[in-house]
PDB file of N, CA and C in Angstrom:
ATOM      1  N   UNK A   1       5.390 -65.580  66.934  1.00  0.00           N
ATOM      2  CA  UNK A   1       4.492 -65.657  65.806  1.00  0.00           C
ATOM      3  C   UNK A   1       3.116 -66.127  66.225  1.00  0.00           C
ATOM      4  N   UNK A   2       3.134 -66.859  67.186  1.00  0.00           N
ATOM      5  CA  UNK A   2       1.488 -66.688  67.940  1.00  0.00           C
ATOM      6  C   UNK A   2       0.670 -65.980  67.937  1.00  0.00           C
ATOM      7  N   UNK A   3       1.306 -65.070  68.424  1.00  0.00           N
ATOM      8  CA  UNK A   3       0.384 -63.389  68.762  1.00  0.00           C
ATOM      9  C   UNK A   3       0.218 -63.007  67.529  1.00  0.00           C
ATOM     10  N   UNK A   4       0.626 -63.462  66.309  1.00  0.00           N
ATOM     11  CA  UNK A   4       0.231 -62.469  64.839  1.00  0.00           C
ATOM     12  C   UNK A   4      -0.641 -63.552  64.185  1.00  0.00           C
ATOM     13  N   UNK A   5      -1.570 -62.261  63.807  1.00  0.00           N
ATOM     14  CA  UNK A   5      -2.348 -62.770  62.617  1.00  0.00           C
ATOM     15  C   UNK A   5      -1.845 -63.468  61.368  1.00  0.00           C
ATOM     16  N   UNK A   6      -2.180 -64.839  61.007  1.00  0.00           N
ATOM     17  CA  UNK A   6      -1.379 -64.893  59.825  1.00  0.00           C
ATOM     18  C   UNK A   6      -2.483 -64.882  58.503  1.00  0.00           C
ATOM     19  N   UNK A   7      -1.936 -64.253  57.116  1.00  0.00           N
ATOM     20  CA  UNK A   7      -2.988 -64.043  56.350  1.00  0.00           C
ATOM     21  C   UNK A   7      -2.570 -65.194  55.228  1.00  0.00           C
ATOM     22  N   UNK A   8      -3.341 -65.544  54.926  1.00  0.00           N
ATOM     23  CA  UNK A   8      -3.164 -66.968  53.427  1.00  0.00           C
ATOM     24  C   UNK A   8      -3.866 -65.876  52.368  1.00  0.00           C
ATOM     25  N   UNK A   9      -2.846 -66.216  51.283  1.00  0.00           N
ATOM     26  CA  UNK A   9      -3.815 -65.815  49.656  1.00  0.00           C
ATOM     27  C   UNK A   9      -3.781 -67.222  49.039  1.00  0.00           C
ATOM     28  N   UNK A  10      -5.095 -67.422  48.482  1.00  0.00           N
ATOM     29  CA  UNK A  10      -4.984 -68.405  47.469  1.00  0.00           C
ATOM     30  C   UNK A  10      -5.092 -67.816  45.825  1.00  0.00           C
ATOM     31  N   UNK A  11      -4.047 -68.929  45.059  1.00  0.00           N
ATOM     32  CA  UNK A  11      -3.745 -68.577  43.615  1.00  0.00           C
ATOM     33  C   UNK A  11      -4.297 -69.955  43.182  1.00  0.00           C
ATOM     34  N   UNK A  12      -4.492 -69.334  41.667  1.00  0.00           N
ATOM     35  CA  UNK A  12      -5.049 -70.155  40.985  1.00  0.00           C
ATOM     36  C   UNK A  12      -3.399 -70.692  40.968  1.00  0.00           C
ATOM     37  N   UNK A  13      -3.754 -72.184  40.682  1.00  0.00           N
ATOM     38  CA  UNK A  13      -2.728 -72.886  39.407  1.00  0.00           C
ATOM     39  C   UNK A  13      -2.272 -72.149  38.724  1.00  0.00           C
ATOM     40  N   UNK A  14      -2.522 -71.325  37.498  1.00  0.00           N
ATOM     41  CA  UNK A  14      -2.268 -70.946  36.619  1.00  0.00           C
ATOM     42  C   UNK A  14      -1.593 -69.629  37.084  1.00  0.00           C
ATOM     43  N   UNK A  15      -2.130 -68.904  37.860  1.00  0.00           N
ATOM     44  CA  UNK A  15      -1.310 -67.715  38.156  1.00  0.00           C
ATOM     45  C   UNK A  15       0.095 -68.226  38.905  1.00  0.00           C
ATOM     46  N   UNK A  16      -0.240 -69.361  40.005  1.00  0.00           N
ATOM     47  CA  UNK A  16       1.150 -69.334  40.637  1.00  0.00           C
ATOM     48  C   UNK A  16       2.244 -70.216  39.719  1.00  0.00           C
ATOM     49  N   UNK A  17       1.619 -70.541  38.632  1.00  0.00           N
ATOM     50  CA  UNK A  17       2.964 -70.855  37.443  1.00  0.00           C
ATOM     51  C   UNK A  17       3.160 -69.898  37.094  1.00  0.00           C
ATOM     52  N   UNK A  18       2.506 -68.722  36.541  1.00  0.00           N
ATOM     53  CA  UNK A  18       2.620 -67.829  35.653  1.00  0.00           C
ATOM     54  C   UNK A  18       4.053 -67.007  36.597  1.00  0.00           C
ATOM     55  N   UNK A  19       3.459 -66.607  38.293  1.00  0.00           N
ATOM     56  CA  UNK A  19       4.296 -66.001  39.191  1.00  0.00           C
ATOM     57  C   UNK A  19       5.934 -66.428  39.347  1.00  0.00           C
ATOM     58  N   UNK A  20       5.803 -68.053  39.567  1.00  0.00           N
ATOM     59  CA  UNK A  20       7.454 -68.166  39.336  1.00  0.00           C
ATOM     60  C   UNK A  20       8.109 -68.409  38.123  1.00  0.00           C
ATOM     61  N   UNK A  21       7.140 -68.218  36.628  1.00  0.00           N
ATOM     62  CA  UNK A  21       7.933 -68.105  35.748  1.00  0.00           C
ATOM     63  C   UNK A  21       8.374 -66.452  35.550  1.00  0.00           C
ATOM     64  N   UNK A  22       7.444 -65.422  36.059  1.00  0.00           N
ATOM     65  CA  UNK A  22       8.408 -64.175  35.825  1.00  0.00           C
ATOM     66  C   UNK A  22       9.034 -64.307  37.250  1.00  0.00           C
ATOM     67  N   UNK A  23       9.422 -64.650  38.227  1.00  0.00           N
ATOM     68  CA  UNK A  23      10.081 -64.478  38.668  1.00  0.00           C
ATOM     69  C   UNK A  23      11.660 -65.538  38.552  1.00  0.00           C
ATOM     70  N   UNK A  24      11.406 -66.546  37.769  1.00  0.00           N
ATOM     71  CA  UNK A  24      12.851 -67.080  37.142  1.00  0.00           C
ATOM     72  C   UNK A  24      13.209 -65.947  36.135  1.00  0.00           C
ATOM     73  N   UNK A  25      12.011 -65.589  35.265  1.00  0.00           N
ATOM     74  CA  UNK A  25      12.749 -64.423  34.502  1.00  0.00           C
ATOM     75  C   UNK A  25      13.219 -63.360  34.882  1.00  0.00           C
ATOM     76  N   UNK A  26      12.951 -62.554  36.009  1.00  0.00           N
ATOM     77  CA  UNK A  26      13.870 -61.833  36.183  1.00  0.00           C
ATOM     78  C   UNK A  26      14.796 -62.359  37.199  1.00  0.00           C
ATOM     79  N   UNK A  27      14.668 -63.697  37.707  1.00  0.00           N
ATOM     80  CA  UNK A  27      16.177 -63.843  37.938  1.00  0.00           C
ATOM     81  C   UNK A  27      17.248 -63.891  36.744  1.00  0.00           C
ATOM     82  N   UNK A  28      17.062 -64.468  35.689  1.00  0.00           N
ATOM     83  CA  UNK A  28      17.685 -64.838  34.735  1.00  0.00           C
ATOM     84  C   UNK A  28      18.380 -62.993  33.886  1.00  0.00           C
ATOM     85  N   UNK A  29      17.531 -62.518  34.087  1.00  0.00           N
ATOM     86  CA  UNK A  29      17.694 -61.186  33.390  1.00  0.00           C
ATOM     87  C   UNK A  29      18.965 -60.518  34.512  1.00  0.00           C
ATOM     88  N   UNK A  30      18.787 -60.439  35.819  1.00  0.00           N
ATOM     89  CA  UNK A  30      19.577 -60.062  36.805  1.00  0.00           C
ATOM     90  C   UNK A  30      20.639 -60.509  36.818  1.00  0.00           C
ATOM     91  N   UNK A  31      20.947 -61.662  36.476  1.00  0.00           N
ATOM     92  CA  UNK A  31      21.942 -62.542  35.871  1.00  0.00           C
ATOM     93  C   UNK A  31      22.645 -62.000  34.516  1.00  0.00           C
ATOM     94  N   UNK A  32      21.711 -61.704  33.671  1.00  0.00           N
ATOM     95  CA  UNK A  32      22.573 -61.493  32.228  1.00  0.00           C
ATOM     96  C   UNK A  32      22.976 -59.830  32.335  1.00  0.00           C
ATOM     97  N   UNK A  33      22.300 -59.001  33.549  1.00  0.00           N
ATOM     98  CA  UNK A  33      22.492 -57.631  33.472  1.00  0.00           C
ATOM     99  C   UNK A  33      24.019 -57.643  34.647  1.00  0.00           C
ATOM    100  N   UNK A  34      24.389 -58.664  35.578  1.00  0.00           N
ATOM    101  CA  UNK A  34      25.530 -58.730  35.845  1.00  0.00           C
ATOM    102  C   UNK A  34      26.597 -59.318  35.458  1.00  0.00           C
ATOM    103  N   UNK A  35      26.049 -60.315  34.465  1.00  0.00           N
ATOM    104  CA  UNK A  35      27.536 -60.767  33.083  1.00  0.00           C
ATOM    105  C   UNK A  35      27.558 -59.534  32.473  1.00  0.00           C
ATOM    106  N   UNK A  36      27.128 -58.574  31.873  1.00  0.00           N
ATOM    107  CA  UNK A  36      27.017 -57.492  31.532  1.00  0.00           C
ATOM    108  C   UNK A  36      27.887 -56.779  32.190  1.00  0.00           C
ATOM    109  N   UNK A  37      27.756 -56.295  33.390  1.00  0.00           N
ATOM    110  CA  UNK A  37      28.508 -55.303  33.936  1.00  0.00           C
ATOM    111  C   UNK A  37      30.135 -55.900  34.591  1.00  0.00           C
ATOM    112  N   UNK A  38      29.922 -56.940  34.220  1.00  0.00           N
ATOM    113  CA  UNK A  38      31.262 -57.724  34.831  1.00  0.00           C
ATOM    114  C   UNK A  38      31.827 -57.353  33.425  1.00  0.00           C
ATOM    115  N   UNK A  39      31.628 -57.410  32.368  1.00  0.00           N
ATOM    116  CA  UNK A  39      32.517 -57.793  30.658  1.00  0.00           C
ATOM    117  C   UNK A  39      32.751 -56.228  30.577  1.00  0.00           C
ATOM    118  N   UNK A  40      31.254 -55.168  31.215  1.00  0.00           N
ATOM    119  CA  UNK A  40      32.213 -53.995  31.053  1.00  0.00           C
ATOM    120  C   UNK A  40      32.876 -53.244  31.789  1.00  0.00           C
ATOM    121  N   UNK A  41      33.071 -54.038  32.793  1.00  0.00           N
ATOM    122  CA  UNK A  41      33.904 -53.725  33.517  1.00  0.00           C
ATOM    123  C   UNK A  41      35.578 -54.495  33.394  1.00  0.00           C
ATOM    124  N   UNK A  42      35.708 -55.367  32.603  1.00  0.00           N
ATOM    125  CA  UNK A  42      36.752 -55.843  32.115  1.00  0.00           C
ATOM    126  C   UNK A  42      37.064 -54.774  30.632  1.00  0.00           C
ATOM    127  N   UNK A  43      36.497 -54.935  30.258  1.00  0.00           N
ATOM    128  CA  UNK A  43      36.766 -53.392  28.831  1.00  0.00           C
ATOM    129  C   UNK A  43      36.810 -52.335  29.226  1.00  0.00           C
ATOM    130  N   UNK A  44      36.629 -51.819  30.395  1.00  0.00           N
ATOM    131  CA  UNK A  44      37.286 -50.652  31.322  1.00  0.00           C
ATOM    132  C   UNK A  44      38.328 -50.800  31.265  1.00  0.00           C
ATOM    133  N   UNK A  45      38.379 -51.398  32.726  1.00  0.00           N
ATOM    134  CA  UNK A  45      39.757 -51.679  33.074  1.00  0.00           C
ATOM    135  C   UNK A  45      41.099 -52.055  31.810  1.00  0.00           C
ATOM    136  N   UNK A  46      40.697 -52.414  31.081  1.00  0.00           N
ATOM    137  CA  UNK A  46      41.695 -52.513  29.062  1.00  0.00           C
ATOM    138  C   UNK A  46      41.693 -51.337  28.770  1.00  0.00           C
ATOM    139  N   UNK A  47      40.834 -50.814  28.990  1.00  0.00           N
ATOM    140  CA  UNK A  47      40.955 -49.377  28.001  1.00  0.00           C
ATOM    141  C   UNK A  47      41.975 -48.485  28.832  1.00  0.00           C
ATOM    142  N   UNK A  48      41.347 -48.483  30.241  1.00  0.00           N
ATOM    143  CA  UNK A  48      42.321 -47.626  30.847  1.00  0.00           C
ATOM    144  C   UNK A  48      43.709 -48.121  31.227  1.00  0.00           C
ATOM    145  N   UNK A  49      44.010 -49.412  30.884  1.00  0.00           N
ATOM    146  CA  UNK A  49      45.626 -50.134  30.975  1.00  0.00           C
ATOM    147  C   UNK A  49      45.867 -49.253  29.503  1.00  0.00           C
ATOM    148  N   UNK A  50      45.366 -50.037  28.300  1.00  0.00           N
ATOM    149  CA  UNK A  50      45.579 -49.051  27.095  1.00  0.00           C
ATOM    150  C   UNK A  50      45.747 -47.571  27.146  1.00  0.00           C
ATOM    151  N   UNK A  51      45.223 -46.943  27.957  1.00  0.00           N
ATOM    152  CA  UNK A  51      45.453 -45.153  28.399  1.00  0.00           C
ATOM    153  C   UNK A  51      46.327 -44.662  28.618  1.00  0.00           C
ATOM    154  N   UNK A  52      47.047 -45.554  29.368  1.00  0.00           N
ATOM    155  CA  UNK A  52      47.973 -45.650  30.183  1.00  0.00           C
ATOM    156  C   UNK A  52      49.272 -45.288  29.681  1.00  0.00           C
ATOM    157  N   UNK A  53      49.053 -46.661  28.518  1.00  0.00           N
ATOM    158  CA  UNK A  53      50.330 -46.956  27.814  1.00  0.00           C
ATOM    159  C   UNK A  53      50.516 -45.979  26.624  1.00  0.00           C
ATOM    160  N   UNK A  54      49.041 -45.298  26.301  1.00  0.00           N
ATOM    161  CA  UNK A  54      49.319 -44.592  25.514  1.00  0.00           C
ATOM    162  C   UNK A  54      50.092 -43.295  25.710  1.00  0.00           C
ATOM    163  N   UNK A  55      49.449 -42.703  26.670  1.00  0.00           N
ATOM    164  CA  UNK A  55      50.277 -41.847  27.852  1.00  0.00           C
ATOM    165  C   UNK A  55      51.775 -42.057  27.505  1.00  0.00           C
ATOM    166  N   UNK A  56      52.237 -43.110  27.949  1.00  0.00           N
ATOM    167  CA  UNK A  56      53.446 -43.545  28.635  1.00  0.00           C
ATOM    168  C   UNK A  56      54.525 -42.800  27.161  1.00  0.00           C
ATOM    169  N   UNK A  57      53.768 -43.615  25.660  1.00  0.00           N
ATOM    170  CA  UNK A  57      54.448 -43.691  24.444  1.00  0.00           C
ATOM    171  C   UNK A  57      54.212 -41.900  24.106  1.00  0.00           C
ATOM    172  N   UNK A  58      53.385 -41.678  24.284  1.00  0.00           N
ATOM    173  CA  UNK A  58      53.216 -40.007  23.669  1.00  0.00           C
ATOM    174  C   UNK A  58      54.230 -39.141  24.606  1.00  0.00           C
ATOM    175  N   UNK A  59      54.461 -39.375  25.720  1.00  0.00           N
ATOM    176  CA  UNK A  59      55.397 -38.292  26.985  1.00  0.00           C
ATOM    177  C   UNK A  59      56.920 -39.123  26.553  1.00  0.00           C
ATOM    178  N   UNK A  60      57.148 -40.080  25.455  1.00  0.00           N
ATOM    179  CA  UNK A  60      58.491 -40.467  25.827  1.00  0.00           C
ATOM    180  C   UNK A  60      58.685 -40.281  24.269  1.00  0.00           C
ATOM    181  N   UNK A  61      57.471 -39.837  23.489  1.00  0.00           N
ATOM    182  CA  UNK A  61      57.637 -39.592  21.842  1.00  0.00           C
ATOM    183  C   UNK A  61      57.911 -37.817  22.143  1.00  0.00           C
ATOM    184  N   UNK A  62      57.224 -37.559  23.037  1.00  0.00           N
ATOM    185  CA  UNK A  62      57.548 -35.686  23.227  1.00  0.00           C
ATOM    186  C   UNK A  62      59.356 -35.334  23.567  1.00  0.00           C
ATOM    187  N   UNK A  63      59.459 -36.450  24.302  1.00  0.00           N
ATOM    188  CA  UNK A  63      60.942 -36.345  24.911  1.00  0.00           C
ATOM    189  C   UNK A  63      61.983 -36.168  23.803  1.00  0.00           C
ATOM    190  N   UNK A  64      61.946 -37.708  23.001  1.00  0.00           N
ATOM    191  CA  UNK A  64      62.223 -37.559  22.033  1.00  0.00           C
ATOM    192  C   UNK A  64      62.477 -36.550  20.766  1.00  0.00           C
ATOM    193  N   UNK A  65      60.764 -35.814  20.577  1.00  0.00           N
ATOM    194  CA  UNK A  65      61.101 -34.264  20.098  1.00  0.00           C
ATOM    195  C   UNK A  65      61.460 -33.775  20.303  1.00  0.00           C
ATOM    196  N   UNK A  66      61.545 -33.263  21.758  1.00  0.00           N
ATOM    197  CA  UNK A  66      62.638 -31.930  22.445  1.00  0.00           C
ATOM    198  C   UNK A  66      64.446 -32.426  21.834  1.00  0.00           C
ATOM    199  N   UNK A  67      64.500 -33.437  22.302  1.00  0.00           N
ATOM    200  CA  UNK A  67      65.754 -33.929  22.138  1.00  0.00           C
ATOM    201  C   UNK A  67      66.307 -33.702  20.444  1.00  0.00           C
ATOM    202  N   UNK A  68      65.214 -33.986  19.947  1.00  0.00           N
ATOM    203  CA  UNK A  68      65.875 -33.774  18.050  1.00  0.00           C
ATOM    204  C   UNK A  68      65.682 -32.325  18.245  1.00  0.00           C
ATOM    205  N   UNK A  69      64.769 -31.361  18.488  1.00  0.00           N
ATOM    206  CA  UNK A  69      64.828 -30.175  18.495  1.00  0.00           C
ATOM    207  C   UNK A  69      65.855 -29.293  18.857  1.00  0.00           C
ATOM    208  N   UNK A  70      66.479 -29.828  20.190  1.00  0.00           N
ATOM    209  CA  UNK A  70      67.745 -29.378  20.950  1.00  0.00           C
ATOM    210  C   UNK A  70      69.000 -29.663  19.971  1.00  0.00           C
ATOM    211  N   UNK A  71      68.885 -30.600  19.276  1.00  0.00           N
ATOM    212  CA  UNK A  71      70.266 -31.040  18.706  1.00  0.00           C
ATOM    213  C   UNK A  71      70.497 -30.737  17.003  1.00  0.00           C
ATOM    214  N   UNK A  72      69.144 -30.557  16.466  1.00  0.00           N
ATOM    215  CA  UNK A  72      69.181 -30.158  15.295  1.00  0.00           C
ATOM    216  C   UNK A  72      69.495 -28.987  14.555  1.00  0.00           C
ATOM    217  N   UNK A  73      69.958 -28.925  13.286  1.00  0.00           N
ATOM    218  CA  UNK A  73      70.430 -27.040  13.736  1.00  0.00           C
ATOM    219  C   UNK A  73      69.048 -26.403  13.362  1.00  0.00           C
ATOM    220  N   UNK A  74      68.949 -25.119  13.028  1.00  0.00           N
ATOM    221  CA  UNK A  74      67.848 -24.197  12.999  1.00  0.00           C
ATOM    222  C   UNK A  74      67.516 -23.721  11.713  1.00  0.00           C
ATOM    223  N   UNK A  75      66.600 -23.794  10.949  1.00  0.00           N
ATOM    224  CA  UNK A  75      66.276 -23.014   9.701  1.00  0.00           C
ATOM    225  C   UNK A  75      66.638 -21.984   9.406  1.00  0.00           C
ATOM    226  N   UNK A  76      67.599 -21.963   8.451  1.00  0.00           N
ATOM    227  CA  UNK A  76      68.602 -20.267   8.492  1.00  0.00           C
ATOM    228  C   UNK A  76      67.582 -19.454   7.116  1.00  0.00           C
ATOM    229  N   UNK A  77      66.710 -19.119   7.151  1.00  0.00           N
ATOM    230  CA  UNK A  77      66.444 -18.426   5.366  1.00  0.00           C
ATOM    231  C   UNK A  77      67.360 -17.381   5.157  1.00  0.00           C
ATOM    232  N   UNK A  78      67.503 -17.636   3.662  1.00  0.00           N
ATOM    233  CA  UNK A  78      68.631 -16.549   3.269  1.00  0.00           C
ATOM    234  C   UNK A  78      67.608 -14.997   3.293  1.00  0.00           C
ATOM    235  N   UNK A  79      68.554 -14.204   3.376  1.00  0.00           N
ATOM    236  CA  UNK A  79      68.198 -12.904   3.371  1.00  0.00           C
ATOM    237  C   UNK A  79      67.276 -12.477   1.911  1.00  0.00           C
ATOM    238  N   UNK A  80      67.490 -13.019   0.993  1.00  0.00           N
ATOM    239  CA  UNK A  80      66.407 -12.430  -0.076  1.00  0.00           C
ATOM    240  C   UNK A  80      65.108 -13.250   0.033  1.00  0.00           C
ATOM    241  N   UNK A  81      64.980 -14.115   0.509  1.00  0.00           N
ATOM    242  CA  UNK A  81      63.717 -14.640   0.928  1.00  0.00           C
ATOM    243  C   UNK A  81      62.750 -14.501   1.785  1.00  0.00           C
ATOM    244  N   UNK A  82      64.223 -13.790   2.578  1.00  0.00           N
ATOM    245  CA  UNK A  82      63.347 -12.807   3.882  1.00  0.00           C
ATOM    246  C   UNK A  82      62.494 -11.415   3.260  1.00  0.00           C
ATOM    247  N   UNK A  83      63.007 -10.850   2.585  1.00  0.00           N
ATOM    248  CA  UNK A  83      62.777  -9.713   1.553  1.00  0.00           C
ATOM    249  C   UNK A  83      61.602 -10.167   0.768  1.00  0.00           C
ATOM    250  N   UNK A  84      61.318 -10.703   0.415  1.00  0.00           N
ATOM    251  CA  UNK A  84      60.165 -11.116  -0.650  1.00  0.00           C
ATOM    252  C   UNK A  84      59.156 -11.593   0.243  1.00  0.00           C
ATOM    253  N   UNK A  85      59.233 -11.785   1.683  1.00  0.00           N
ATOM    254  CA  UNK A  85      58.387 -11.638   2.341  1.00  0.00           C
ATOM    255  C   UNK A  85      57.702 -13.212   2.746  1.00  0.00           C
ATOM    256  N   UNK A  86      58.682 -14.659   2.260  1.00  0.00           N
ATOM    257  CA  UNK A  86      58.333 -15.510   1.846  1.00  0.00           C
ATOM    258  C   UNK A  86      58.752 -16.468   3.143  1.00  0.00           C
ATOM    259  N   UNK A  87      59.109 -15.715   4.379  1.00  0.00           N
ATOM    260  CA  UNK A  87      59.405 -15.962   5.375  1.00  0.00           C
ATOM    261  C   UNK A  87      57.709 -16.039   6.428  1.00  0.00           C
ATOM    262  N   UNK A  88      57.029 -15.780   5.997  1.00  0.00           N
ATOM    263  CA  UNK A  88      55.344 -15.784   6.111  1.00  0.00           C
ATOM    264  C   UNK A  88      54.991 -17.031   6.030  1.00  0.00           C
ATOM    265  N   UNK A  89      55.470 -17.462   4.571  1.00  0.00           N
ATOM    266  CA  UNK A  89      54.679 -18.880   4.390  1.00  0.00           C
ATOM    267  C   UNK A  89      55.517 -20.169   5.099  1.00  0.00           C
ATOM    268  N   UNK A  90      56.611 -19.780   5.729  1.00  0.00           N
ATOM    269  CA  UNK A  90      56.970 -20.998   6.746  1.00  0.00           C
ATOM    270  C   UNK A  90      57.007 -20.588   8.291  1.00  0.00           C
ATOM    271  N   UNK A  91      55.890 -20.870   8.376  1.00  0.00           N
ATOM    272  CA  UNK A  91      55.267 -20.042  10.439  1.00  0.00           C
ATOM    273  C   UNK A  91      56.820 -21.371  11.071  1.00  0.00           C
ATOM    274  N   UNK A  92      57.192 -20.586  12.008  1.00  0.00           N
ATOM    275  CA  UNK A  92      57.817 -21.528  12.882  1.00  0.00           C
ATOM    276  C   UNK A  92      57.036 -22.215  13.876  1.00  0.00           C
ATOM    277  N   UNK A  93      56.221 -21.798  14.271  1.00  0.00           N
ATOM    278  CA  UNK A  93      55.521 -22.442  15.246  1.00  0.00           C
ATOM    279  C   UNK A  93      53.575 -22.396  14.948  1.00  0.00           C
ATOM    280  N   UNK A  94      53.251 -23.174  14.738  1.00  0.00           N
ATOM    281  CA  UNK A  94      51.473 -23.778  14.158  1.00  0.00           C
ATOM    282  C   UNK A  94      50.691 -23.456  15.341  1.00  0.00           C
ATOM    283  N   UNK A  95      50.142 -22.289  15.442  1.00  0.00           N
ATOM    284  CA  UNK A  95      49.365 -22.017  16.364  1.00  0.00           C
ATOM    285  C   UNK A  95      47.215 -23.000  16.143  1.00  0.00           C
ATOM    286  N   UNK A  96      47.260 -23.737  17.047  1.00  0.00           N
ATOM    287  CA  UNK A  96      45.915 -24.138  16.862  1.00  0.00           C
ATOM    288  C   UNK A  96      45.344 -23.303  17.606  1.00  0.00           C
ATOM    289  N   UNK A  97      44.111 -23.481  16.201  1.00  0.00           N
ATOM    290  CA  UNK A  97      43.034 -22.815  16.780  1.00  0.00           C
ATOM    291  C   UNK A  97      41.640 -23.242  16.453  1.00  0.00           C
ATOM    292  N   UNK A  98      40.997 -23.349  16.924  1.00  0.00           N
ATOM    293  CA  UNK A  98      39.740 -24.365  17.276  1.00  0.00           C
ATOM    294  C   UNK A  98      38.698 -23.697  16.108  1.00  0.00           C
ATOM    295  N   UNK A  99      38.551 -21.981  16.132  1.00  0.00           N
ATOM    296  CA  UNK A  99      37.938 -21.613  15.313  1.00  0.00           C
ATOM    297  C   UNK A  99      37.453 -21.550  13.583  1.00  0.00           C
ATOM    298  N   UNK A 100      36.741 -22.356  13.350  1.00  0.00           N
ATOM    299  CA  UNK A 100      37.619 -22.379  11.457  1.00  0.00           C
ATOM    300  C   UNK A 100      37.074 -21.062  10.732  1.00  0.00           C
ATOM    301  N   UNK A 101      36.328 -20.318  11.377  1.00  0.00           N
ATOM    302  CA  UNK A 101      35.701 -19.095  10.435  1.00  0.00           C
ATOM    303  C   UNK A 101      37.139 -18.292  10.301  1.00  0.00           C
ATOM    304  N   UNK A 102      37.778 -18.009  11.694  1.00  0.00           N
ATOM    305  CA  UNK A 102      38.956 -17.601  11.646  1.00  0.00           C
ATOM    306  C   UNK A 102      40.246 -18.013  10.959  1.00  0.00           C
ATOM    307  N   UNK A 103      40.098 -19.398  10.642  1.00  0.00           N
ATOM    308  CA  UNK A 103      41.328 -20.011  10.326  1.00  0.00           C
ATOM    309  C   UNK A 103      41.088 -19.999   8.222  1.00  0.00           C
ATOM    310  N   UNK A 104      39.707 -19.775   7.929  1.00  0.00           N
ATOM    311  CA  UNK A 104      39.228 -19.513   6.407  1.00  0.00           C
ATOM    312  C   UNK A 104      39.559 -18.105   6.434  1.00  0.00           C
ATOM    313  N   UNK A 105      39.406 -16.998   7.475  1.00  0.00           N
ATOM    314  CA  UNK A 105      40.177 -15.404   6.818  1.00  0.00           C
ATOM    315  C   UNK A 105      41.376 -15.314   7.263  1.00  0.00           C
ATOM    316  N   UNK A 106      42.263 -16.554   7.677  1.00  0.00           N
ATOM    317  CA  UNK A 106      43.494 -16.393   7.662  1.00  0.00           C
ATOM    318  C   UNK A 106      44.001 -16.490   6.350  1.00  0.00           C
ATOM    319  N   UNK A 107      43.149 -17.866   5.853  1.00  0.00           N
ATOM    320  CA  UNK A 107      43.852 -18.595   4.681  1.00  0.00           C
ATOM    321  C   UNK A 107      43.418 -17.140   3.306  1.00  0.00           C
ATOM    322  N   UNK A 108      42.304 -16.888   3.431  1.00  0.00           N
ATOM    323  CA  UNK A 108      41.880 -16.167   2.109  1.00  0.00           C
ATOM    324  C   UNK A 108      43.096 -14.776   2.429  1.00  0.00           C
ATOM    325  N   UNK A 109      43.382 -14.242   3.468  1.00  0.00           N
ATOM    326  CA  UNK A 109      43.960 -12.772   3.706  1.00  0.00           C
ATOM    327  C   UNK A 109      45.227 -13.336   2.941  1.00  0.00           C
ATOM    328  N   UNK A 110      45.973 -14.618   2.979  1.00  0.00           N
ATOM    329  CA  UNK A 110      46.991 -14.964   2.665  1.00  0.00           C
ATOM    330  C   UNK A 110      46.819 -15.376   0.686  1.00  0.00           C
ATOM    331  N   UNK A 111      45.931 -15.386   0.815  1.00  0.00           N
ATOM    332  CA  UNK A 111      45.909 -15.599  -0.626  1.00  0.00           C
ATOM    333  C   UNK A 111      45.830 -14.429  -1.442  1.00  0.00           C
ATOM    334  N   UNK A 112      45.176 -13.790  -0.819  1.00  0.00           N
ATOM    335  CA  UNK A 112      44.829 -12.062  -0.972  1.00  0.00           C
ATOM    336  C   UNK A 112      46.323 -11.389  -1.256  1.00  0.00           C
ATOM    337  N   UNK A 113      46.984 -11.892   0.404  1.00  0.00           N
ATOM    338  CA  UNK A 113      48.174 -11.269  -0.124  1.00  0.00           C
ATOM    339  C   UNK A 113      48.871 -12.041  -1.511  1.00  0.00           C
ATOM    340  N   UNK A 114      48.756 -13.046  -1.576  1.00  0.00           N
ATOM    341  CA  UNK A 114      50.073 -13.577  -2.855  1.00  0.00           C
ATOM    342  C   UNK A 114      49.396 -13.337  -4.378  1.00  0.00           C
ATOM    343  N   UNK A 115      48.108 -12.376  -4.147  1.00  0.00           N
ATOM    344  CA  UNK A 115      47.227 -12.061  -5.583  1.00  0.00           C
ATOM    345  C   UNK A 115      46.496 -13.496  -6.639  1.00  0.00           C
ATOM    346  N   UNK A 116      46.337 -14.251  -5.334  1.00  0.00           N
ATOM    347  CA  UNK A 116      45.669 -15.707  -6.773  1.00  0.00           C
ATOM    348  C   UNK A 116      44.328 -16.037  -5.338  1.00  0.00           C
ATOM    349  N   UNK A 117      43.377 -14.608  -5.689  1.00  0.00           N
ATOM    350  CA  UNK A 117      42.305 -14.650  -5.190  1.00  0.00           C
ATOM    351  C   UNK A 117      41.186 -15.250  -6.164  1.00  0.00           C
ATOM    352  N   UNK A 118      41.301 -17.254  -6.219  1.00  0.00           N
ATOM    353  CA  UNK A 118      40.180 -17.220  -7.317  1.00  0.00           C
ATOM    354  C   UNK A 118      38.854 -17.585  -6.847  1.00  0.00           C
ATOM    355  N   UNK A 119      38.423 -16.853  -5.697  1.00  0.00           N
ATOM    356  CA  UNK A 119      36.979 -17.407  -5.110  1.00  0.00           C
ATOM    357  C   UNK A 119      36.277 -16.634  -4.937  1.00  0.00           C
TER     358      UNK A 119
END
C-alpha cells in the first residue's frame, strides 16, 4: 500500500449522517426482504406438504370409486324407456368439455328435441 496513491473525500457532517442513515436503511430493508423470503418459503414448503396430501386423498378416493364401480350392479333401463328415447337423458359417462358455446347447442338441440323450446 506504499506504492498507491491514497485518495481522502471529505463530507460534510451532515451528509456523512445522512450516508449511514440510508445505509442502516437499507440494511434494515435487506433484513425485512429476507424475513420475507424465509416466511415464504415456509408457506411453500405447507402448501406443497398440503399437495401432497391432497394427491395422496384424491388417488385413494379414485380407488375407492373403481372399487364401488366394480362391485355395484349396472343401470338396467327397461326396454320402453329405451323406446321413448329417454335413454339420452341419462349419458353414462359426462364427457367434459371446456367449450361452453358448444356445451349451450348441446343443451338447446336437447331441448329442441323434447319440444319446450322457450328461448
Amino acid at each position: 500500500m506504499t506504492d498507491e496513491k491514497l485518495i481522502h473525500v471529505k463530507l460534510e457532517y451532515e451528509e456523512a449522517v445522512q450516508s449511514k442513515k440510508d445505509i442502516l436503511s437499507l440494511e434494515m430493508d435487506l433484513l425485512k426482504t429476507i424475513q420475507t423470503i424465509k416466511t415464504y418459503h415456509k408457506f411453500r414448503t405447507e402448501e406443497l406438504q398440503l399437495k401432497i396430501k391432497l394427491h395422496q386423498k384424491i388417488k385413494a378416493l379414485m380407488t375407492e370409486i373403481r372399487h364401488l364401480q366394480k362391485n355395484l350392479p349396472e343401470l338396467k333401463i327397461p326396454q320402453i324407456l329405451k323406446e321413448d328415447g329417454i335413454e339420452e337423458i341419462i349419458p353414462k359417462e359426462k364427457h367434459h368439455d371446456d367449450n361452453i358455446e358448444s356445451q349451450l347447442k348441446k343443451i338447446q338441440a336437447k331441448l329442441d328435441s323434447l319440444g319446450t323450446n322457450n328461448f
